[in-house]
N, C-alpha and C. Protein backbone atom coordinates (compact mmCIF):
# COMPACT_ATOMS: atom_id res chain seq x y z
N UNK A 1 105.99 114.73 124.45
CA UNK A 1 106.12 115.97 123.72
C UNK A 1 107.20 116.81 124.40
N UNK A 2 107.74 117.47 123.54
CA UNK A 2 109.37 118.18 123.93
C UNK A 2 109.49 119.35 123.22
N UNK A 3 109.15 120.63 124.15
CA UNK A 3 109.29 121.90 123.00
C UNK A 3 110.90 122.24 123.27
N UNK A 4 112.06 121.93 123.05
CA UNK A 4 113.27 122.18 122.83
C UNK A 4 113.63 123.61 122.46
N UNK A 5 113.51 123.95 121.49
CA UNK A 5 113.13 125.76 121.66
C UNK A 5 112.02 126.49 121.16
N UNK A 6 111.71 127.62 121.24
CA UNK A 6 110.57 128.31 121.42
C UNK A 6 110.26 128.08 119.79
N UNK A 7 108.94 127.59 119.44
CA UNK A 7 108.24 127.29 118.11
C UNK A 7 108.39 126.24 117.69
N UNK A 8 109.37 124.96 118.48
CA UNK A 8 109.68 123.68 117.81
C UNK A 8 109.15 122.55 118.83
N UNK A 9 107.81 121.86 118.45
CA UNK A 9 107.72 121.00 119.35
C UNK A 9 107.67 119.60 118.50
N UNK A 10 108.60 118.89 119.83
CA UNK A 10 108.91 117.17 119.05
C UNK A 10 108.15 116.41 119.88
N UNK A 11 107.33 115.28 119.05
CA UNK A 11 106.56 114.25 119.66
C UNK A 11 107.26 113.16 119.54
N UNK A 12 107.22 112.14 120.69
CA UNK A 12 107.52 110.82 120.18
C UNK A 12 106.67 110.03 121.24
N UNK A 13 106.16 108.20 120.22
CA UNK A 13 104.77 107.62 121.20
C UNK A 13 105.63 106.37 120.71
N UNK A 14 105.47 105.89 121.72
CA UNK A 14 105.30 104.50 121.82
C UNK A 14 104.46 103.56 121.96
N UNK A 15 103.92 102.04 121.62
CA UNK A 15 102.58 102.00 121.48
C UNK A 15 103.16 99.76 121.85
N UNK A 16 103.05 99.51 122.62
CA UNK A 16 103.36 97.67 122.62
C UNK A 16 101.85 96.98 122.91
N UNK A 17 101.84 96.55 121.99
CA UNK A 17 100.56 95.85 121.61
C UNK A 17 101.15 93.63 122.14
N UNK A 18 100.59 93.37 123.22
CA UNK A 18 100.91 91.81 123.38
C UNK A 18 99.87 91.01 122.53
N UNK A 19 100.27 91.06 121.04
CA UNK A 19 99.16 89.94 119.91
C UNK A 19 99.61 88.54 120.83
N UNK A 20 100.12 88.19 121.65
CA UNK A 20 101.03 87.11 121.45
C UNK A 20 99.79 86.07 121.70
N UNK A 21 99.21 87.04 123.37
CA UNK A 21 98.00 86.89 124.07
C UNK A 21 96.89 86.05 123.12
N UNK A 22 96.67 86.42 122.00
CA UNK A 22 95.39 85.66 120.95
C UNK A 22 95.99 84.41 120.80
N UNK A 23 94.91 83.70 121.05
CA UNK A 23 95.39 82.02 120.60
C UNK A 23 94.77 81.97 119.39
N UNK A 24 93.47 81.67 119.34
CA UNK A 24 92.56 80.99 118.47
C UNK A 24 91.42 81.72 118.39
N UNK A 25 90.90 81.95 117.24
CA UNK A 25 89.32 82.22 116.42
C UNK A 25 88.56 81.61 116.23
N UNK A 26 87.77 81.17 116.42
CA UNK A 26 86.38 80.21 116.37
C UNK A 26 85.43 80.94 116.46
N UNK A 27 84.74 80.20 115.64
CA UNK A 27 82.86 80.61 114.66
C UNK A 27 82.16 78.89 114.50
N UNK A 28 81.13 79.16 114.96
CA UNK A 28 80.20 78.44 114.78
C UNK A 28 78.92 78.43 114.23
N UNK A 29 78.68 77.77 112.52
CA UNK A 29 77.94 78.10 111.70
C UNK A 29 76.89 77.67 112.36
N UNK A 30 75.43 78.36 112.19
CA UNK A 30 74.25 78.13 112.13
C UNK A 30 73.65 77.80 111.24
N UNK A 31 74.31 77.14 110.13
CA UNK A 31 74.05 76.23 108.82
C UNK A 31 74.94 75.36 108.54
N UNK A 32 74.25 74.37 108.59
CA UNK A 32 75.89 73.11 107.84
C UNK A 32 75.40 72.70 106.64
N UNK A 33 76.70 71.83 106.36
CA UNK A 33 76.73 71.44 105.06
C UNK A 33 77.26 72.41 103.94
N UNK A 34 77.46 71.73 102.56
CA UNK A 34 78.51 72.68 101.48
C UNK A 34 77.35 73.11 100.71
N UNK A 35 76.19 73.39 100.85
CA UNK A 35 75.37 74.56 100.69
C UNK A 35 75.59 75.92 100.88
N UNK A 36 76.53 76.02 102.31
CA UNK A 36 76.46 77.31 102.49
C UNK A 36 77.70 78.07 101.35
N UNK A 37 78.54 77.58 100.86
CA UNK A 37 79.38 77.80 100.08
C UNK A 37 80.09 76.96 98.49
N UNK A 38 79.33 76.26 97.73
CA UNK A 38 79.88 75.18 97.41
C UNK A 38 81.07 75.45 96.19
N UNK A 39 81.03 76.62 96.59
CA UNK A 39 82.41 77.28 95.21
C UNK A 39 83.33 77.49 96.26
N UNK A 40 83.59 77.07 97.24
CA UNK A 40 84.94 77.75 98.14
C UNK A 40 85.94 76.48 97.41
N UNK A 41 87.03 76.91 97.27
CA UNK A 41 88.21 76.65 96.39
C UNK A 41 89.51 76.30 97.58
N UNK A 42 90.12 75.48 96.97
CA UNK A 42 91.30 75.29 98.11
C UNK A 42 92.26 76.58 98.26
N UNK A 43 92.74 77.27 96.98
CA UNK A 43 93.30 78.54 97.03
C UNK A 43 92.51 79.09 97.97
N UNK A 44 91.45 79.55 98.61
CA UNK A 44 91.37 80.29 99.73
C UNK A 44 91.10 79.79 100.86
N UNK A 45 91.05 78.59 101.16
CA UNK A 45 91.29 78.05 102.36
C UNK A 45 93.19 78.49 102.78
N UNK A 46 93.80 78.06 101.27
CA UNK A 46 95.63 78.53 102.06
C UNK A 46 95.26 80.29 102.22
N UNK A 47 94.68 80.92 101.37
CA UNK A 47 94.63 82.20 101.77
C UNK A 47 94.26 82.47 102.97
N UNK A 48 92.76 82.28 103.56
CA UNK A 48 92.56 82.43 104.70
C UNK A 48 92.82 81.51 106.11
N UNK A 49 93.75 80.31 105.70
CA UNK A 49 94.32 79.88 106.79
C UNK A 49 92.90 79.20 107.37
N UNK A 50 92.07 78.61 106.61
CA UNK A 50 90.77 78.00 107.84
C UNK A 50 90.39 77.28 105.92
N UNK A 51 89.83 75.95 106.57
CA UNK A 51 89.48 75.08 105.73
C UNK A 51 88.03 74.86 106.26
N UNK A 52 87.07 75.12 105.55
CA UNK A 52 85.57 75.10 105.86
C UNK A 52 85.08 73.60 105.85
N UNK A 53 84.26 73.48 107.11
CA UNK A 53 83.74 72.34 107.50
C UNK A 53 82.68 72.50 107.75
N UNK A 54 81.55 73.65 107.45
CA UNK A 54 80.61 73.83 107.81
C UNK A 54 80.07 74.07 108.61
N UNK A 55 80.90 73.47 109.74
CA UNK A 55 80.15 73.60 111.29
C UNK A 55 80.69 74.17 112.33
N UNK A 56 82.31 73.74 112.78
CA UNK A 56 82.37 74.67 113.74
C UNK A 56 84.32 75.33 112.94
N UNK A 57 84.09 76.24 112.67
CA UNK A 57 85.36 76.82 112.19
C UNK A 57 86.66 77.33 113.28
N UNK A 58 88.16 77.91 112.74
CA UNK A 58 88.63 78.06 113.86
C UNK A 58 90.16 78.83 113.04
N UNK A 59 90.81 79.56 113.09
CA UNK A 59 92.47 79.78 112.79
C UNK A 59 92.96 79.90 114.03
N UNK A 60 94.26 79.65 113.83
CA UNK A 60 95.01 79.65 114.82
C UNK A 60 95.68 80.91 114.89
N UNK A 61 96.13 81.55 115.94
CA UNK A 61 96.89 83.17 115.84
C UNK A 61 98.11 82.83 116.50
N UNK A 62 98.76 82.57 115.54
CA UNK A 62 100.75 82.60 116.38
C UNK A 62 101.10 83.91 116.07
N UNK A 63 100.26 85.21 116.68
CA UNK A 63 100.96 86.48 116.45
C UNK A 63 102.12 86.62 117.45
N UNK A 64 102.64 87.57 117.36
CA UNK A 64 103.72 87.97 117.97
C UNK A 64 103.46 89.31 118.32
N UNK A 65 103.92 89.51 119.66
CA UNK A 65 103.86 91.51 120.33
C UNK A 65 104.64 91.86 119.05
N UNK A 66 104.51 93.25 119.21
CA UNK A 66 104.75 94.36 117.88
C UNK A 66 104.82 95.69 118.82
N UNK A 67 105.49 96.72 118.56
CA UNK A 67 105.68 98.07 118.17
C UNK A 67 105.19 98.99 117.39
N UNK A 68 104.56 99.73 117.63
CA UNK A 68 104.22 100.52 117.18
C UNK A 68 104.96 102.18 117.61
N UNK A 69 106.12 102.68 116.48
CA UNK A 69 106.68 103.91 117.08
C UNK A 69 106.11 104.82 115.90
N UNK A 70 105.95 105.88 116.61
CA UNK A 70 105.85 107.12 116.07
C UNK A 70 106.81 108.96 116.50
N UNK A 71 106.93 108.99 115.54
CA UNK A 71 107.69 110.72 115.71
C UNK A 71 107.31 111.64 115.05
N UNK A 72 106.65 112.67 115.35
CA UNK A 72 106.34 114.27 114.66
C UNK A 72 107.02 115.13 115.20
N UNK A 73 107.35 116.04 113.96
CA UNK A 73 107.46 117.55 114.72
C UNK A 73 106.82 118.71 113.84
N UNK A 74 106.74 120.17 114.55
CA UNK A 74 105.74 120.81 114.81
C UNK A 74 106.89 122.13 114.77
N UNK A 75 106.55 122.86 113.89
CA UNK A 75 107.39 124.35 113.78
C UNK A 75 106.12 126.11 113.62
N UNK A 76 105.79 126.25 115.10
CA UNK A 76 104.91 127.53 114.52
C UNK A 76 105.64 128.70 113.75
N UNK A 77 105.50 128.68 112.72
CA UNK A 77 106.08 130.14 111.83
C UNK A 77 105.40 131.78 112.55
N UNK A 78 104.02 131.41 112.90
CA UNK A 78 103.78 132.57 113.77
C UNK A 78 102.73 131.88 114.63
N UNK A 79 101.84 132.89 115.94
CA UNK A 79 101.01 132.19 116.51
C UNK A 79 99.94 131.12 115.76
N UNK A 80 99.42 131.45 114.84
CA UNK A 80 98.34 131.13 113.85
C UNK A 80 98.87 129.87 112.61
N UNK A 81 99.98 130.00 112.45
CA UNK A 81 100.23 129.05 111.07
C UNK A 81 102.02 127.78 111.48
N UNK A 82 101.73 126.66 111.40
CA UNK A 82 102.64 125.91 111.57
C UNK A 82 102.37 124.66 110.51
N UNK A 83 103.64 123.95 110.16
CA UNK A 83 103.42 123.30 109.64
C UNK A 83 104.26 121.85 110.25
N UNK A 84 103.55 120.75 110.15
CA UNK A 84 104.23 119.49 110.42
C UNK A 84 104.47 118.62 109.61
N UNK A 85 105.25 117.15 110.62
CA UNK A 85 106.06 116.01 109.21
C UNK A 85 105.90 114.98 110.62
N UNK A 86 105.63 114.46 110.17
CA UNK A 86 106.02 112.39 111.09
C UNK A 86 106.15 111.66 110.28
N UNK A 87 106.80 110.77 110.68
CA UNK A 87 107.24 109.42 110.72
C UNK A 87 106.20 108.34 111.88
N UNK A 88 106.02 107.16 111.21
CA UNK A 88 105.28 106.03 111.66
C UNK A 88 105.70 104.50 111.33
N UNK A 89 106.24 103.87 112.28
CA UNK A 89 106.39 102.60 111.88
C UNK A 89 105.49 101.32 112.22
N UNK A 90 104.61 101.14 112.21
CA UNK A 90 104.04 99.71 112.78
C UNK A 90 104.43 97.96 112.14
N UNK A 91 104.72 97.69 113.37
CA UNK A 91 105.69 96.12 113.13
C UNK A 91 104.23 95.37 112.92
N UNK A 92 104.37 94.44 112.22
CA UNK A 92 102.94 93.27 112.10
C UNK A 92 103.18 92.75 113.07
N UNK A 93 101.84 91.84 113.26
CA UNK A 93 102.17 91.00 114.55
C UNK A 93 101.92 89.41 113.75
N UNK A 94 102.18 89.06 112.59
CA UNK A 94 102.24 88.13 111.67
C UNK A 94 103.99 87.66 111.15
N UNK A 95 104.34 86.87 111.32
CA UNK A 95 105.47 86.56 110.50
C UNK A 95 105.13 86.32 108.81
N UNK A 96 106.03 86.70 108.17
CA UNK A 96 106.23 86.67 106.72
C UNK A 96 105.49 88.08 106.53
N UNK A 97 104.64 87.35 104.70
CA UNK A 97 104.36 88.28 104.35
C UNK A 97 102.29 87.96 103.97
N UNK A 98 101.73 87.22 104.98
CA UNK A 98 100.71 86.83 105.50
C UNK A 98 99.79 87.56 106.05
N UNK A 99 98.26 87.72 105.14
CA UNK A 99 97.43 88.28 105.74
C UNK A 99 96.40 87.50 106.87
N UNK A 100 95.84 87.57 107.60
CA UNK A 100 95.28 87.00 108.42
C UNK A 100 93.68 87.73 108.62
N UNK A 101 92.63 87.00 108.07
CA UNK A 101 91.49 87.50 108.44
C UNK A 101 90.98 88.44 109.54
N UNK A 102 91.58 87.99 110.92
CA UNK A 102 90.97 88.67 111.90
C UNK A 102 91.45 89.95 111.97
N UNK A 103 92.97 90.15 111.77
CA UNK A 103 93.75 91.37 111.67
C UNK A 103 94.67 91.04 110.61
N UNK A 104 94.37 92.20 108.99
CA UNK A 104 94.99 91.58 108.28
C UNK A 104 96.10 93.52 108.11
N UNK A 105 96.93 93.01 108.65
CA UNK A 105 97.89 94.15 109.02
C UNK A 105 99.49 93.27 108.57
N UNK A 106 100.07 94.26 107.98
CA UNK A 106 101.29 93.72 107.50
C UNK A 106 102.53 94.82 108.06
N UNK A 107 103.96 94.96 107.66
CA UNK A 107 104.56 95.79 108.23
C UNK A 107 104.50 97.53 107.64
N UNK A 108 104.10 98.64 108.20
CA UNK A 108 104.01 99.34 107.80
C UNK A 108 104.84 101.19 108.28
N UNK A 109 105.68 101.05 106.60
CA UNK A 109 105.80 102.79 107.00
C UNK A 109 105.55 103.97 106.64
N UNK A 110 104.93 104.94 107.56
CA UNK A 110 104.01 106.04 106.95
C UNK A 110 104.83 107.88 107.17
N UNK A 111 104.45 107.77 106.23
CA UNK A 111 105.50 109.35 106.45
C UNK A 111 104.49 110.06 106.10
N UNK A 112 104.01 111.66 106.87
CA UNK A 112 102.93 112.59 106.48
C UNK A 112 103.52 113.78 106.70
N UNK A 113 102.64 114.69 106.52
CA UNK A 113 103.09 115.74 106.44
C UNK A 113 102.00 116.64 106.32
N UNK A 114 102.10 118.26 106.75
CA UNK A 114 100.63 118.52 106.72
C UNK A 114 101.23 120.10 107.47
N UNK A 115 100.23 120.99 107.23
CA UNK A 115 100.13 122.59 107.98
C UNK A 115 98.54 122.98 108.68
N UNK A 116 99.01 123.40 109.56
CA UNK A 116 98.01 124.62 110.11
C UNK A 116 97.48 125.34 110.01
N UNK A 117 95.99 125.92 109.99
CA UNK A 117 96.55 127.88 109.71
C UNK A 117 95.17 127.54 111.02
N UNK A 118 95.91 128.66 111.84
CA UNK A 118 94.19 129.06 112.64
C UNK A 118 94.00 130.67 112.46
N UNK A 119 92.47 130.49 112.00
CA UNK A 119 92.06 132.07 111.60
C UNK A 119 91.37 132.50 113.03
């Protein structure tokens, strides 16, 4: 945080997340056999990246570290009332355009905006 001149304060965060670290997901059913599901469809096995075997399940995570930056700033008009604006970028930690069960996060940018008043 950086008040540059009097009523203007600028934020900026940085945020490095190492996804790289996750290998693998594994679950192990306490029911086997295609009882537990017998409508699962091949379309969501490619969706969710895990092909059901009943017994011991697993995806693989080739994430990648990511970034996460952020910037606001902050203008008090008087002691009591200010209004703000940021910017937000978060990088996926997925290549393409691939959701992933465990973290299904894609690339994202967020712009807000918003005021104060304190009575």
């Amino acid at each position: 945080m950086v008040v540059p001149v009097d009523r203007l304060t600028l934020l900026l965060d940085f945020h490095w997340s190492e996804w790289s670290k996750a290998k693998n997901w594994e679950f192990i059913s306490d029911k086997s056999g295609a009882d537990m599901n017998p409508e699962f469809m091949d379309d969501f096995g490619y969706f969710y990246g895990v092909i059901p075997d009943y017994d011991k399940q697993s995806a693989e995570m080739r994430w990648k570290d990511t970034w996460k930056i952020r910037f606001g700033v902050e203008y008090a008009l008087s002691p009591v009332m200010a209004p703000r604006a940021g910017y937000a970028f978060d990088q996926s930690a997925m290549d393409g355009k691939v959701i992933h069960p465990v973290n299904p996060d894609l690339d994202q940018n967020i712009i807000s905006s918003g005021f104060w008043f304190f009575l």
